[in-house]
Protein backbone atom coordinates (compact mmCIF):
# COMPACT_ATOMS: atom_id res chain seq x y z
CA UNK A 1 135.36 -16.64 -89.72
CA UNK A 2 138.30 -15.59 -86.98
CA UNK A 3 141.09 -17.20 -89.83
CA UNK A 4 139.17 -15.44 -93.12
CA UNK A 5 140.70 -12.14 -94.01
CA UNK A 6 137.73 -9.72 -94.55
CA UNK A 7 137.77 -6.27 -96.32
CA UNK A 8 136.05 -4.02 -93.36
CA UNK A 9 134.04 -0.46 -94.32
CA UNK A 10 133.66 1.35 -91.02
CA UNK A 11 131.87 4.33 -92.10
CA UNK A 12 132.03 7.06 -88.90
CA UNK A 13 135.44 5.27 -88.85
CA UNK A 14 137.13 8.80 -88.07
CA UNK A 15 135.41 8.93 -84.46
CA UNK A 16 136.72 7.28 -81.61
CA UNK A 17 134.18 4.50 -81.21
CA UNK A 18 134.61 3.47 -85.44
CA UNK A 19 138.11 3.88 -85.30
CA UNK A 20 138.58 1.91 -82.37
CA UNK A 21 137.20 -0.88 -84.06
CA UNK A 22 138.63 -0.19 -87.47
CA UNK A 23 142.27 -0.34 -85.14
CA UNK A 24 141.24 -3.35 -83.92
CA UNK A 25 140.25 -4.94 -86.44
CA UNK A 26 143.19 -3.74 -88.57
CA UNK A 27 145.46 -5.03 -86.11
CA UNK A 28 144.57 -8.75 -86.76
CA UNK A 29 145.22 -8.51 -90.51
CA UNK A 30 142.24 -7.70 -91.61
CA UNK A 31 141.92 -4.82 -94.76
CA UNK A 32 139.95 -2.16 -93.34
CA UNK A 33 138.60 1.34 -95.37
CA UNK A 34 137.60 4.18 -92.90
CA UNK A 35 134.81 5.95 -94.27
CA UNK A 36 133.77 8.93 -93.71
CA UNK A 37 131.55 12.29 -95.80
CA UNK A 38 134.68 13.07 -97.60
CA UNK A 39 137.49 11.39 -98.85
CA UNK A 40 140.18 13.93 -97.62
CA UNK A 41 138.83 13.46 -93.81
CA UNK A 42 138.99 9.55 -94.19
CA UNK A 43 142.95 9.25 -95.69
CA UNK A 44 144.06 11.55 -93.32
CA UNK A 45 142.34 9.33 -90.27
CA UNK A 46 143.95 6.61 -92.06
CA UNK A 47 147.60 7.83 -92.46
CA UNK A 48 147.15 8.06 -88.57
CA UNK A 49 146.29 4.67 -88.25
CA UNK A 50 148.91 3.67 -90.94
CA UNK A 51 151.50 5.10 -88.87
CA UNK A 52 150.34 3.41 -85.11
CA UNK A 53 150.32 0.26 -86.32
CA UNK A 54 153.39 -0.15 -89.16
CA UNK A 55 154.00 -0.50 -92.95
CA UNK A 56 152.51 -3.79 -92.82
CA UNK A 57 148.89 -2.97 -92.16
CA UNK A 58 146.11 -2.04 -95.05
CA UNK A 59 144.09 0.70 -94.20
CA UNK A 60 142.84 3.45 -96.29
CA UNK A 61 140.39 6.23 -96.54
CA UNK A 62 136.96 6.97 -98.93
CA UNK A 63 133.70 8.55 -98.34
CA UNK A 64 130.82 6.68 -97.61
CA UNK A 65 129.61 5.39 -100.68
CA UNK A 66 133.23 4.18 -101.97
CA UNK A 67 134.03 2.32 -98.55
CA UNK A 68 131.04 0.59 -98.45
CA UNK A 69 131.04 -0.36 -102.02
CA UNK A 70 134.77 -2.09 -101.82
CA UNK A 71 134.01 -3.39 -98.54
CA UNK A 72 132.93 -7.05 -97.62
CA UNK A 73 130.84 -6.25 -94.34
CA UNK A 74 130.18 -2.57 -93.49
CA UNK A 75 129.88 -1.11 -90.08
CA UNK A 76 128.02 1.82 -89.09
CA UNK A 77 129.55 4.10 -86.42
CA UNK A 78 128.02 7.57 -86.69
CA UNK A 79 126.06 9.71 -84.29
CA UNK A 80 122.34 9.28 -84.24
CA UNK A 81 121.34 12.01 -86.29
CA UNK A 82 123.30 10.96 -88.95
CA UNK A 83 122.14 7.37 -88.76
CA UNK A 84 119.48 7.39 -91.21
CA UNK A 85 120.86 9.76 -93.80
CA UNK A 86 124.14 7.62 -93.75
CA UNK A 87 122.45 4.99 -94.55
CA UNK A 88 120.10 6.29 -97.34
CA UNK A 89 123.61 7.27 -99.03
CA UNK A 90 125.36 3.89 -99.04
CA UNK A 91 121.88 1.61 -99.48
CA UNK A 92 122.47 0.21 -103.46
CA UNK A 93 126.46 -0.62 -102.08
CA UNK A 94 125.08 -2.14 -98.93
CA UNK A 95 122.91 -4.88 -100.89
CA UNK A 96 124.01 -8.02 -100.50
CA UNK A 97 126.14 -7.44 -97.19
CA UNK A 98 125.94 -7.38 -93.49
CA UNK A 99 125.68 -3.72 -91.91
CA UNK A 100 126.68 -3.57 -88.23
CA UNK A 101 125.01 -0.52 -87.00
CA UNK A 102 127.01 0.60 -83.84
CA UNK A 103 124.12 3.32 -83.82
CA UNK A 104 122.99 4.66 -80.10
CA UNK A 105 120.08 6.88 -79.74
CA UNK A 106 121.62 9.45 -78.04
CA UNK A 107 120.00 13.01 -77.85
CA UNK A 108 122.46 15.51 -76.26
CA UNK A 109 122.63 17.23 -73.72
CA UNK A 110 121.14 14.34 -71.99
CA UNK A 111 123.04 11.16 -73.03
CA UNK A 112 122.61 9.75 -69.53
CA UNK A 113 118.93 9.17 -69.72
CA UNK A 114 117.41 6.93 -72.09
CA UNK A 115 115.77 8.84 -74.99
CA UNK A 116 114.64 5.29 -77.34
CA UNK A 117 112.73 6.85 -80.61
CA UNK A 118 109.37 5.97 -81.14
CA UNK A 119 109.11 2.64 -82.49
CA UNK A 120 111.67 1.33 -80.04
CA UNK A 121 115.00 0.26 -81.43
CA UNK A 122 116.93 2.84 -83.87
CA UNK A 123 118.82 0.19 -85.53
CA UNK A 124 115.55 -2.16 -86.16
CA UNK A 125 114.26 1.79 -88.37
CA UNK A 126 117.55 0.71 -90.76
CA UNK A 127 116.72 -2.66 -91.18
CA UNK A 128 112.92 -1.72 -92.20
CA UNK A 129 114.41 1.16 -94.00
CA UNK A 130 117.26 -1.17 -96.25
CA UNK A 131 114.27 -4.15 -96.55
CA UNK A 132 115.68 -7.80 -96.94
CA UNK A 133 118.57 -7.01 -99.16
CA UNK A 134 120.47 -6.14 -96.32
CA UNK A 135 121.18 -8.28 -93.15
CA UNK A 136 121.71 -5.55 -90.45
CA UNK A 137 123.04 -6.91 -87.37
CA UNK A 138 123.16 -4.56 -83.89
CA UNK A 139 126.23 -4.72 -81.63
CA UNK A 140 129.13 -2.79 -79.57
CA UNK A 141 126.73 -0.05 -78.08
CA UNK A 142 128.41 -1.01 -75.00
CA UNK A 143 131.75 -0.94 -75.43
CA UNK A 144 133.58 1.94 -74.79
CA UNK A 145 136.17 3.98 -77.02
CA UNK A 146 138.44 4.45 -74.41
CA UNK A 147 139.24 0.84 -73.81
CA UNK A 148 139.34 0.15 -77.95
CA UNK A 149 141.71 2.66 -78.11
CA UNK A 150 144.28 0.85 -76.18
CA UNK A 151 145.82 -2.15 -78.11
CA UNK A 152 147.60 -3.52 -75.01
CA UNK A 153 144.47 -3.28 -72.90
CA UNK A 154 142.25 -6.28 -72.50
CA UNK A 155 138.66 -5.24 -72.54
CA UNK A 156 136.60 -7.11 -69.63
CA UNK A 157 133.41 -6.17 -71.61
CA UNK A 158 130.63 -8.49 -73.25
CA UNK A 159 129.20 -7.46 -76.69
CA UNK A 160 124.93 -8.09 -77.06
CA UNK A 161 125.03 -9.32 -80.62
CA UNK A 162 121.31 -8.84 -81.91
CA UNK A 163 119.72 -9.59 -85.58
CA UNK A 164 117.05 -11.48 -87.28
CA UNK A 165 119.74 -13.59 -89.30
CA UNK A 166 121.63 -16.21 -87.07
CA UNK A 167 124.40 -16.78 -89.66
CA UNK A 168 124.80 -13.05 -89.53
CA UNK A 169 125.01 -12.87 -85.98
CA UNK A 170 127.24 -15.29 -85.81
CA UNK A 171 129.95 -14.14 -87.89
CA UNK A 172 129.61 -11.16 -85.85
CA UNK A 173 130.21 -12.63 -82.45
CA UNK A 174 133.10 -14.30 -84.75
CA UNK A 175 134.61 -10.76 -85.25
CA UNK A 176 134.00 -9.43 -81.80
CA UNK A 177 136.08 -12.75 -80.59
CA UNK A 178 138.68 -11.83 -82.63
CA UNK A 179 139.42 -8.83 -80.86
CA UNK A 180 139.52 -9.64 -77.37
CA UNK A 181 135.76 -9.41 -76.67
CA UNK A 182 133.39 -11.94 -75.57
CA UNK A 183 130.11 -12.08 -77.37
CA UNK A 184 126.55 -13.58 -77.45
CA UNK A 185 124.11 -13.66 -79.59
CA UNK A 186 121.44 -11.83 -77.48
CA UNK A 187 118.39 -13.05 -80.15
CA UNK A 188 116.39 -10.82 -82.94
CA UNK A 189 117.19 -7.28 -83.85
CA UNK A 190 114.05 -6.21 -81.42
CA UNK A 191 116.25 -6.96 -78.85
CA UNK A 192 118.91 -4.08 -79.81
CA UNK A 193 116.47 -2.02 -77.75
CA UNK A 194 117.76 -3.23 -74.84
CA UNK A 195 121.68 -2.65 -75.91
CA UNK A 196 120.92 0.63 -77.19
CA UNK A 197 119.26 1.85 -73.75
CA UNK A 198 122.03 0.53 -72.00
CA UNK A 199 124.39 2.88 -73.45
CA UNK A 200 122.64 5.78 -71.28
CA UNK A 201 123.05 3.98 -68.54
CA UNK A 202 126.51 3.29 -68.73
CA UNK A 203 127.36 6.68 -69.55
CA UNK A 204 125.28 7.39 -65.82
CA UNK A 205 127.57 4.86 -64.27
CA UNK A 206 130.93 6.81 -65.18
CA UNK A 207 129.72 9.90 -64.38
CA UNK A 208 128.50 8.67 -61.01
CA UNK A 209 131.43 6.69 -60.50
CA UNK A 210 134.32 9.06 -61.93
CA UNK A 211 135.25 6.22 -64.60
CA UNK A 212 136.38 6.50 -67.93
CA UNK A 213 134.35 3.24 -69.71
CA UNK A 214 131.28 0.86 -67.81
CA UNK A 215 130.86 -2.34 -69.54
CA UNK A 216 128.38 -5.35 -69.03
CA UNK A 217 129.38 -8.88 -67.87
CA UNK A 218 127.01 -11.75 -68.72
CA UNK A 219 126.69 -14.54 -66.36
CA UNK A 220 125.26 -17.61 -65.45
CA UNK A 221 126.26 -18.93 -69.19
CA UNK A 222 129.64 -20.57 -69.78
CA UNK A 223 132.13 -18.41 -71.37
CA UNK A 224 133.14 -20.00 -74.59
């Protein structure tokens, strides 16, 4: 997976956690489509990103539907309330694919205290919601935009890679590798639950701490 060149959607790719990503991503060769509501927004995120990283890199701009429709693996990377209708716009281009949803359930003004919607896990409500068609796999809650930001940086985070499809998760933890980010496959999608609370916490542990981005550290298991 880390040698096969991959067309990436990241739709909520103009925010800082999606674009970090997309950046990242785009930075090891990969083609990469921001996507965004409107096609205007998403170009000019990508002429941005065009201009960081050189002449040589793909990335362009569509909305929603178009990104995910050109795309070979989609990410979602939008706030919580727009989780489901994002979604319910892109399903009949999503069939067939893997959907990372990024997706936090974060209810302002209280992001630092764990606010899980009934049912549990948000991103487990878009797997019931896109049925089998769709492999959704749940990751990078806990990495923070600040440090994806920074191309130079190395990121001493771990990414919780969660879904009901190994192969999925796999190629995800493939991905995540790829960018300077150690991964595990942290079991089925009910276990996003415990990546998406963690989020809160984190964001408790900057503000407490005066810090700019918290990350998790697995141990006791060798590091591939």
């Amino acid at each position: 997976m880390s040698n096969e060149r991959l067309t990436i959607a990241v739709l909520g790719g103009t925010g800082k956690e999606g674009g970090g990503l997309a950046l990242r991503w785009a930075h090891k060769g990969h083609e990469v489509i921001l996507g965004s509501r409107t096609a205007e927004r998403a170009e000019q995120a990508a002429a941005a990103m065009r201009a960081e990283l050189g002449s040589a890199s793909q990335v362009s701009g569509m909305a929603n539907p178009d990104a995910a429709a050109a795309a070979d693996l989609v990410v979602l990377s939008v706030p919580y309330s727009a989780q489901q209708s994002t979604v319910l716009d892109v399903a009949e281009q999503l069939k067939g694919k893997i959907l990372i949803d990024v997706t936090v359930p974060l209810i302002p003004p209280k992001v630092n205290r764990v606010q899980l919607p009934e049912g549990g896990s948000a991103v487990e409500a878009v797997q019931r919601l896109l049925g089998d068609e769709v492999k959704v796999v749940s990751a990078f809650q806990n990495i923070s935009a600040h440090h994806l930001a920074k191309l130079d940086e190395e990121m001493d985070c771990d990414v919780l890679v969660c879904a009901d499809d190994p192969e999925a998760a796999d190629k995800v933890v493939a991905l995540s590798e790829e960018i300077g980010l150690t991964a595990w496959n942290a079991g089925p999608l009910a276990n996003s639950v415990v990546a998406e609370a963690l989020t809160s916490v984190l964001i408790a542990l900057n503000r407490r701490y005066k810090v700019p981005g918290s990350g998790i550290r697995v141990t006791g298991v060798p590091r591939p």
